[in-house]
Protein backbone atom coordinates (compact mmCIF):
# COMPACT_ATOMS: atom_id res chain seq x y z
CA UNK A 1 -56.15 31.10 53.09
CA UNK A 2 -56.80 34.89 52.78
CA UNK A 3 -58.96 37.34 54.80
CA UNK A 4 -59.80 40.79 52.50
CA UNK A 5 -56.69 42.07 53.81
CA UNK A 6 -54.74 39.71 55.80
CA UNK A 7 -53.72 36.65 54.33
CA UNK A 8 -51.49 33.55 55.31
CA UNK A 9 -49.46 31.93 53.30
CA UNK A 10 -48.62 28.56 55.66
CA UNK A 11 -52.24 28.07 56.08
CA UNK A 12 -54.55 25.78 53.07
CA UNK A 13 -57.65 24.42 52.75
CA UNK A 14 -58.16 20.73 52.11
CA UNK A 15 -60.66 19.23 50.29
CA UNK A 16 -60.43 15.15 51.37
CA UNK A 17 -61.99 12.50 49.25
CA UNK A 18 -65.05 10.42 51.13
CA UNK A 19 -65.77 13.71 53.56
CA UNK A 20 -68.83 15.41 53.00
CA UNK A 21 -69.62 17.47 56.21
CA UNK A 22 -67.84 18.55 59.50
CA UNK A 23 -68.46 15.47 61.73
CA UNK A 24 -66.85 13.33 59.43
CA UNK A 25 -63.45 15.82 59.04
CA UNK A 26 -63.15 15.48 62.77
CA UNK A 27 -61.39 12.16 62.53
CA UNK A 28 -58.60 13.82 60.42
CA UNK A 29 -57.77 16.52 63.19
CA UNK A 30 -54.47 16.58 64.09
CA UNK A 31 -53.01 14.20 61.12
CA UNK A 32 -50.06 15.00 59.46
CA UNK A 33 -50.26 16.23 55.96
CA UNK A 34 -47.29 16.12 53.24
CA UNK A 35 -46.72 18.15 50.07
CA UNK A 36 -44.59 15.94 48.01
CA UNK A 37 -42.54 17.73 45.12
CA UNK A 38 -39.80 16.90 42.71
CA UNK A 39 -36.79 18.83 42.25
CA UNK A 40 -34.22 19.27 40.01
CA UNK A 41 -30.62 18.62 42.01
CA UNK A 42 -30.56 15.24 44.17
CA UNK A 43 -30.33 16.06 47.99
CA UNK A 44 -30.08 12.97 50.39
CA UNK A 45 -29.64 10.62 47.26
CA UNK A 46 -33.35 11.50 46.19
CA UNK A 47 -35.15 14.26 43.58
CA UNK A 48 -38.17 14.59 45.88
CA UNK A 49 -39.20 16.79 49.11
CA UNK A 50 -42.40 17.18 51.09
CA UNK A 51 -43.40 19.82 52.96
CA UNK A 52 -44.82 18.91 56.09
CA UNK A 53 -47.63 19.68 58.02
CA UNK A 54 -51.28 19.41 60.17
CA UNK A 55 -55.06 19.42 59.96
CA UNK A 56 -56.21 21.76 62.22
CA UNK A 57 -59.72 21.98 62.19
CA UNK A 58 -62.78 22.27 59.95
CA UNK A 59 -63.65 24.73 57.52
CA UNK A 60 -67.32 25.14 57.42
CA UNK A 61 -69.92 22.45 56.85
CA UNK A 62 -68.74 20.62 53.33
CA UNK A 63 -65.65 18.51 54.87
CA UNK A 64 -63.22 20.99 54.14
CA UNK A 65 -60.51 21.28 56.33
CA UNK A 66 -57.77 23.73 57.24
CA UNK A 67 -54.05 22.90 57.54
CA UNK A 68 -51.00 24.57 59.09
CA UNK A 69 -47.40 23.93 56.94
CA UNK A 70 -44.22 23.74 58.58
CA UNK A 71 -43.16 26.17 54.73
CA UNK A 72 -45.37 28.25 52.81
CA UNK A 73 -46.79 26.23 49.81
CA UNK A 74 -45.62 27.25 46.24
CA UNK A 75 -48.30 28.21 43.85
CA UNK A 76 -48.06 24.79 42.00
CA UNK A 77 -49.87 22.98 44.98
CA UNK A 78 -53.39 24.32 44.47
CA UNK A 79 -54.77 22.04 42.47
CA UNK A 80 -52.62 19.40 43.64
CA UNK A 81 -52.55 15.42 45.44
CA UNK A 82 -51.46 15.55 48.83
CA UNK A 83 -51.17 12.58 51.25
CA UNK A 84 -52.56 12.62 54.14
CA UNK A 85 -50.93 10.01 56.62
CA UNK A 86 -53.12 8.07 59.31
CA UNK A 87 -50.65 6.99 61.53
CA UNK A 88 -51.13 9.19 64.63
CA UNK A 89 -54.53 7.59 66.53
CA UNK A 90 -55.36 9.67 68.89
CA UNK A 91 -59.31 8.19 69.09
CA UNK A 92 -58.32 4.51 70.12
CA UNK A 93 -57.38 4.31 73.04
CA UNK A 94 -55.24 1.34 75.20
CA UNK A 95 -56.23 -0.65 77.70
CA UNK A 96 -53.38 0.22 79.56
CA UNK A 97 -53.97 3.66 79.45
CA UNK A 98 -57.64 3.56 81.18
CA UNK A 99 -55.85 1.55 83.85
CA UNK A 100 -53.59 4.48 84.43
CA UNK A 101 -56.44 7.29 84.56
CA UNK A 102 -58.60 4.99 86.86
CA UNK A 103 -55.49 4.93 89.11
CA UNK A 104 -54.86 8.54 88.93
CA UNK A 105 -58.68 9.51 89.61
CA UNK A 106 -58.96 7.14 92.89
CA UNK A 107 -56.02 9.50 94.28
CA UNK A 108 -57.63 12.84 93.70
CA UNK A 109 -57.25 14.96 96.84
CA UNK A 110 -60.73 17.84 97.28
CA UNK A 111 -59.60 21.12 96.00
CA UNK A 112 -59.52 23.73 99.14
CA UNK A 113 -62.05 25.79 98.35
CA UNK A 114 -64.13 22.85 98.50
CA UNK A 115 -64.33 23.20 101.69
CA UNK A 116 -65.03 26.94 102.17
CA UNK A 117 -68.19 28.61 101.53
CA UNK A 118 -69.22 30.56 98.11
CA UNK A 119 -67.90 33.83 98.50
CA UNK A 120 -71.36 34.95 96.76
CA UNK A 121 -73.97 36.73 99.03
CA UNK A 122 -76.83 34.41 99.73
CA UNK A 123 -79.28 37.36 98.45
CA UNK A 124 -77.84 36.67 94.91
């Protein structure tokens, strides 16, 4: 991703398969994307590496996204498969959960200034 005279390097733009406009990129906010490479020398018994990292948000109204990388990409990823991984659901929410926030909003206290007057002139 490039500006006319800033440009950075960790930062790429996503095209996903099946997502045609904005709305539907929203469900991929926040889920981790991985470059996966092979190498030449074997490191932790295997030949291939990822580089890591996030959807941020969306990058106009075609279903492009933007991503953040933990590395800058090389020049051989543009172009290039990556996986996007679905794991972390942040839109389903447990039952348990809503139990929790109902608790927590029965023992909400009133703020202070509740209970003063507006500090705005009654003119205004």
């Amino acid at each position: 991703r490039r500006a006319k005279r800033a440009q950075k390097e960790n930062q790429a733009l996503l095209n996903l398969e099946g997502v045609n406009d904005s709305a539907a990129a929203t469900y991929y906010f926040g889920k981790r994307v991985a470059y996966v490479y092979k190498a030449k020398t074997i490191k932790k018994n295997s030949k291939f590496r990822a580089i890591w990292g996030r959807i941020l948000k969306a990058h106009g109204s075609n279903g492009l996204v933007r991503a953040s990388f933990k590395r800058n990409l090389p020049a051989q990823s543009m172009g290039a498969t990556l996986r996007v991984m679905l794991f972390p659901q942040h839109n389903q929410i447990s039952p348990l959960l809503i139990e929790l926030i109902d608790i927590c909003l029965l023992y909400t206290s009133p703020s202070p200034r509740d209970q003063r007057g507006s500090r705005m002139p009654s003119s205004a």
